[in-house]
C-alpha atoms as a PDB file:
ATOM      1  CA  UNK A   1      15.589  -3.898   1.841  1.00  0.00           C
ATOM      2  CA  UNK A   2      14.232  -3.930   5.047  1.00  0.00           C
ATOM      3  CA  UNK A   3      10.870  -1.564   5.282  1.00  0.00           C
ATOM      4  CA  UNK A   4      10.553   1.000   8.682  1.00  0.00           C
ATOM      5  CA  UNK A   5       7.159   1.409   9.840  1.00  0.00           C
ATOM      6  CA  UNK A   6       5.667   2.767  12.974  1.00  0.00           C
ATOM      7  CA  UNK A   7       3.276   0.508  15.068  1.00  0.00           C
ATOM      8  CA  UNK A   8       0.547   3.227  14.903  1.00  0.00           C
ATOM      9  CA  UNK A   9       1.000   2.884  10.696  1.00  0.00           C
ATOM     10  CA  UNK A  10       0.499  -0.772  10.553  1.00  0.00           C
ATOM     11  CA  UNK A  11      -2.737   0.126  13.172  1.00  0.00           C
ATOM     12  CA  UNK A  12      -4.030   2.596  10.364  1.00  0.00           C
ATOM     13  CA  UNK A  13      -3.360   0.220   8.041  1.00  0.00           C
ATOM     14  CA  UNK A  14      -5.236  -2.538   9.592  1.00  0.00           C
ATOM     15  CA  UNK A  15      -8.051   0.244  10.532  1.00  0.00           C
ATOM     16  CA  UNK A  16      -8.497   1.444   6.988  1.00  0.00           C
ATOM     17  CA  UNK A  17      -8.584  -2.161   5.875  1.00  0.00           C
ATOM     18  CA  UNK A  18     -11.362  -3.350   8.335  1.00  0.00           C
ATOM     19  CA  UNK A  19     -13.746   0.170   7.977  1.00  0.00           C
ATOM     20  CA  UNK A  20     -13.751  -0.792   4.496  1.00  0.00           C
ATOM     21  CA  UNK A  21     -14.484  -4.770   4.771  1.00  0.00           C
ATOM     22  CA  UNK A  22     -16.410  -6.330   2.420  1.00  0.00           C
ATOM     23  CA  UNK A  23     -14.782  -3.882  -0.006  1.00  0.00           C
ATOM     24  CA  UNK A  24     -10.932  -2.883  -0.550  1.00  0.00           C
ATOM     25  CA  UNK A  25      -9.311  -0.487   0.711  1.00  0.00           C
ATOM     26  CA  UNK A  26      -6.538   1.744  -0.474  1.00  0.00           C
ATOM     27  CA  UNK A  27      -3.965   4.360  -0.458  1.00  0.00           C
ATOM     28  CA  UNK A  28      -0.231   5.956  -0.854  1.00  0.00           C
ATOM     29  CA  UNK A  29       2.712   5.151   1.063  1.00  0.00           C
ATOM     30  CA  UNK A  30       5.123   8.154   1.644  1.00  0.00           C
ATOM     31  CA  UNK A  31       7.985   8.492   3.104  1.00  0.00           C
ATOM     32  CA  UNK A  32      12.282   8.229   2.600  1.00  0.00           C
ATOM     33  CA  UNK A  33      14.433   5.662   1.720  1.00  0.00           C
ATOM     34  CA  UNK A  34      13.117   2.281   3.583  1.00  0.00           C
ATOM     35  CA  UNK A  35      10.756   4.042   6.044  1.00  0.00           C
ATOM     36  CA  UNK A  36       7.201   4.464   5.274  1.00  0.00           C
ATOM     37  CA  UNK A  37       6.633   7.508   7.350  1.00  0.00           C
ATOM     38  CA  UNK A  38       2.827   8.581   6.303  1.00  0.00           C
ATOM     39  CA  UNK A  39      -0.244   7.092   4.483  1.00  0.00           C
ATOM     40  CA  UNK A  40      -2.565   9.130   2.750  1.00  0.00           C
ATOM     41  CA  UNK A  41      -6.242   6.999   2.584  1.00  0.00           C
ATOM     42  CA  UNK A  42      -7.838   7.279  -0.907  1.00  0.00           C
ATOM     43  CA  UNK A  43     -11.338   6.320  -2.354  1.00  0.00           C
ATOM     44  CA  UNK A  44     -11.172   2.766  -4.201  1.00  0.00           C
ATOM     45  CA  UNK A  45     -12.583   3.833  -7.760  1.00  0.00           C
ATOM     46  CA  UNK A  46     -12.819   0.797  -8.941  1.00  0.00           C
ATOM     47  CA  UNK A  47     -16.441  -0.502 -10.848  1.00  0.00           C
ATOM     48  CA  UNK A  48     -16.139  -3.693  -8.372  1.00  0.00           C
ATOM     49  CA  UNK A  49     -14.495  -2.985  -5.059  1.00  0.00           C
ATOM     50  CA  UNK A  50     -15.119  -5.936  -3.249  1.00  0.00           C
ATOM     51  CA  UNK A  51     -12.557  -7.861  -5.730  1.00  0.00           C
ATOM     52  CA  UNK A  52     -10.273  -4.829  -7.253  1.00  0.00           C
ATOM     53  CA  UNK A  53      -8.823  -1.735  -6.679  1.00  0.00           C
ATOM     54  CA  UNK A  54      -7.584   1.595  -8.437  1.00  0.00           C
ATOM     55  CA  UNK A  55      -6.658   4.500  -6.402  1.00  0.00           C
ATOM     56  CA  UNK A  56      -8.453   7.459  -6.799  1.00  0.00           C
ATOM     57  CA  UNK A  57      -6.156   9.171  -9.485  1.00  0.00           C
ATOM     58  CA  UNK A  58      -6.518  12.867  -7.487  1.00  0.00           C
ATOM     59  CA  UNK A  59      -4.700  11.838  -3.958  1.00  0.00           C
ATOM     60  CA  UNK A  60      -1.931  10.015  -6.340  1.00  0.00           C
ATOM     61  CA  UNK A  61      -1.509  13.261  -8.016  1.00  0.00           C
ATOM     62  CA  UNK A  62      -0.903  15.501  -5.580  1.00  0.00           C
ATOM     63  CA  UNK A  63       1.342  13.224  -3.470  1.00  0.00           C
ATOM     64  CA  UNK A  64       3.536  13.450  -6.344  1.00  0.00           C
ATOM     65  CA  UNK A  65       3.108  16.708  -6.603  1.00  0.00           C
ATOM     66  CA  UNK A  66       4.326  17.566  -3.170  1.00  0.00           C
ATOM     67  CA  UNK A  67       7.562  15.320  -3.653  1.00  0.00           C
ATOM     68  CA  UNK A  68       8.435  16.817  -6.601  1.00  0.00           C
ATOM     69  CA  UNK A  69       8.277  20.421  -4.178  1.00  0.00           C
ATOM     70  CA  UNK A  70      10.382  18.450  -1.549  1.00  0.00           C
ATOM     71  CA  UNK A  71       7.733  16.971   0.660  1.00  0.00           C
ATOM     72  CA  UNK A  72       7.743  12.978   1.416  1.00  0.00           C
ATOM     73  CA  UNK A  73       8.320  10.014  -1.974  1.00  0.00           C
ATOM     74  CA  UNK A  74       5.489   8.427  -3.102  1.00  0.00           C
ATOM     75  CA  UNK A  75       7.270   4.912  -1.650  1.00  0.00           C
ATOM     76  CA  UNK A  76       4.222   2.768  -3.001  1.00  0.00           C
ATOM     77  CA  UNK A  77       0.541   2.059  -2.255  1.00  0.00           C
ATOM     78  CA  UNK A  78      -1.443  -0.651  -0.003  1.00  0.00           C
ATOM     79  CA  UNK A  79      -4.731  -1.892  -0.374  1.00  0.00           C
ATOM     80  CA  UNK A  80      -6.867  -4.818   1.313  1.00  0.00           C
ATOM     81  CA  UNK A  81      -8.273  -8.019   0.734  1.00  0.00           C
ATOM     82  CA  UNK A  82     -11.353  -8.686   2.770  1.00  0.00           C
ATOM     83  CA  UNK A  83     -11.483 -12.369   2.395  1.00  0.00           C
ATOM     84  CA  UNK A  84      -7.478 -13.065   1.358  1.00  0.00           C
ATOM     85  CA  UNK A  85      -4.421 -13.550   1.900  1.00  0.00           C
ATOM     86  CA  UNK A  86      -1.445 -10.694   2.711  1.00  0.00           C
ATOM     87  CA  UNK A  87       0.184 -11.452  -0.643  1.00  0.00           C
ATOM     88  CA  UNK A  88      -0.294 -10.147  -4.283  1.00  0.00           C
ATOM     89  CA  UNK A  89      -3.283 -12.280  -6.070  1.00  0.00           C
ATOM     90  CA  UNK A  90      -3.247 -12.726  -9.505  1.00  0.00           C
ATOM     91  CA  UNK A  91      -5.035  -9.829 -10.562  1.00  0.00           C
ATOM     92  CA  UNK A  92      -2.248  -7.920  -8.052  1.00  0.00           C
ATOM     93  CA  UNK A  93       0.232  -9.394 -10.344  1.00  0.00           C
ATOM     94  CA  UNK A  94      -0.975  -8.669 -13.994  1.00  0.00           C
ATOM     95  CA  UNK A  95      -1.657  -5.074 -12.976  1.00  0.00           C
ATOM     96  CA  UNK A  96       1.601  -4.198 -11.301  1.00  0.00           C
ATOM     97  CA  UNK A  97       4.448  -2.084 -13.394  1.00  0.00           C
ATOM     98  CA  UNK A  98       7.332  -3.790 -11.939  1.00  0.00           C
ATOM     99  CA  UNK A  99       8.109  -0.324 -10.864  1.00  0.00           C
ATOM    100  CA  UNK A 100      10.213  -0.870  -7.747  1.00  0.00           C
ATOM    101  CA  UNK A 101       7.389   0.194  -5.787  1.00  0.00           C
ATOM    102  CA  UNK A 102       6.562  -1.625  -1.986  1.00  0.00           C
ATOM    103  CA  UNK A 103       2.919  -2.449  -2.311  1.00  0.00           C
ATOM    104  CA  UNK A 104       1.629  -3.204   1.695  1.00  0.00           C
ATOM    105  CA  UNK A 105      -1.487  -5.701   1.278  1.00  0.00           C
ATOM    106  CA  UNK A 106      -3.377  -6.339   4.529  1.00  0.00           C
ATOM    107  CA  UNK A 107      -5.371  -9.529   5.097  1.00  0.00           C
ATOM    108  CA  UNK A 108      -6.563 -11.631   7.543  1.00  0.00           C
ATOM    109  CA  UNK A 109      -5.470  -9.170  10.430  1.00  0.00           C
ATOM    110  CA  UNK A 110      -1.957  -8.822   9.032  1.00  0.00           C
ATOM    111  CA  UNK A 111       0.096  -6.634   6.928  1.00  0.00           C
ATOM    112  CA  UNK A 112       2.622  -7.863   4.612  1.00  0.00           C
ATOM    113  CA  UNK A 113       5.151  -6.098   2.088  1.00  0.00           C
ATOM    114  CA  UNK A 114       6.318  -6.479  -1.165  1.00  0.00           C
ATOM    115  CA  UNK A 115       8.440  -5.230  -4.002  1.00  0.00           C
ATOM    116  CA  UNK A 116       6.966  -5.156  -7.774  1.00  0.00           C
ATOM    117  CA  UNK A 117       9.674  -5.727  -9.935  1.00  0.00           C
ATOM    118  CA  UNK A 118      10.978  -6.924 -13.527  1.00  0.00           C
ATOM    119  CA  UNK A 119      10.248 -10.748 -11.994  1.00  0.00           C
ATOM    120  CA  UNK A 120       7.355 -10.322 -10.229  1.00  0.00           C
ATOM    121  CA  UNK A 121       6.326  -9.610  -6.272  1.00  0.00           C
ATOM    122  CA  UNK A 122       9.581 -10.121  -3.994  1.00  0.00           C
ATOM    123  CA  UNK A 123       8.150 -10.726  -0.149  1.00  0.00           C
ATOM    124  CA  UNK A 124       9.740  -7.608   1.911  1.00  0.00           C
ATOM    125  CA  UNK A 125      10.877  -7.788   5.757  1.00  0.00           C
ATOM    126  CA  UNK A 126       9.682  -5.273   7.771  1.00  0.00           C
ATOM    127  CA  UNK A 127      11.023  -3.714  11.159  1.00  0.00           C
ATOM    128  CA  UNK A 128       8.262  -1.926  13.467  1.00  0.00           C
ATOM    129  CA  UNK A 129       9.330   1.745  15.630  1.00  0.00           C
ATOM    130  CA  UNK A 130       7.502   3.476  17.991  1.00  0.00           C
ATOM    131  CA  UNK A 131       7.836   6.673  16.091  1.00  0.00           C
END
């Protein structure tokens, strides 16, 4: 799989991720298929946001909600880390479902994407469009 993103995405992305720095930020990925085609921002909940994150459960609810009535699939979710790298941490990887989901993780300047699965995090390639 091969994930479709717009440039001006991966520019919210990395926006969302530096208004946030020192803490983490987060959100939804929507879209169909392999292209992400929308984020929707949501509020870190998390106790300690400078080290975790958990998506405010509200924004996750109604994306889902609006799939279900034929609007854009919750495809997965992103988040930051301030002072990291773009790939799952350990934490990343005991609290993932191994869902299928594409989790986008932006570090360092950079987004990078990956698949949870049965066997862990699998790295994803991604294509950029002007669209």
């Amino acid at each position: 799989m091969t994930v479709d993103i717009s440039s001006a995405l991966l520019d919210q992305l990395l926006a969302e991720a530096e208004g946030a720095h020192p803490n983490e930020c987060c959100g939804i990925l929507l879209g169909e298929g392999e292209r992400i085609s929308a984020i929707i921002p949501a509020a870190n909940v998390h106790p300690h946001p400078a080290g975790h994150f958990e998506i405010d459960p509200q924004p996750l609810i109604d994306a889902h909600r609006a799939a279900r009535r034929g609007g854009p699939q919750v495809l997965g979710y992103y988040h930051s880390h301030p002072d990291g790298r773009a790939e799952p941490s350990a934490t990343d990887a005991a609290m993932a479902a191994g869902d299928g989901m594409v989790w986008a993780i932006v570090a360092a300047g950079r987004v990078a994407f990956w698949r949870s699965g049965d066997a862990g995090f699998e790295a994803l390639p991604y294509v950029t469009s002007p669209r």
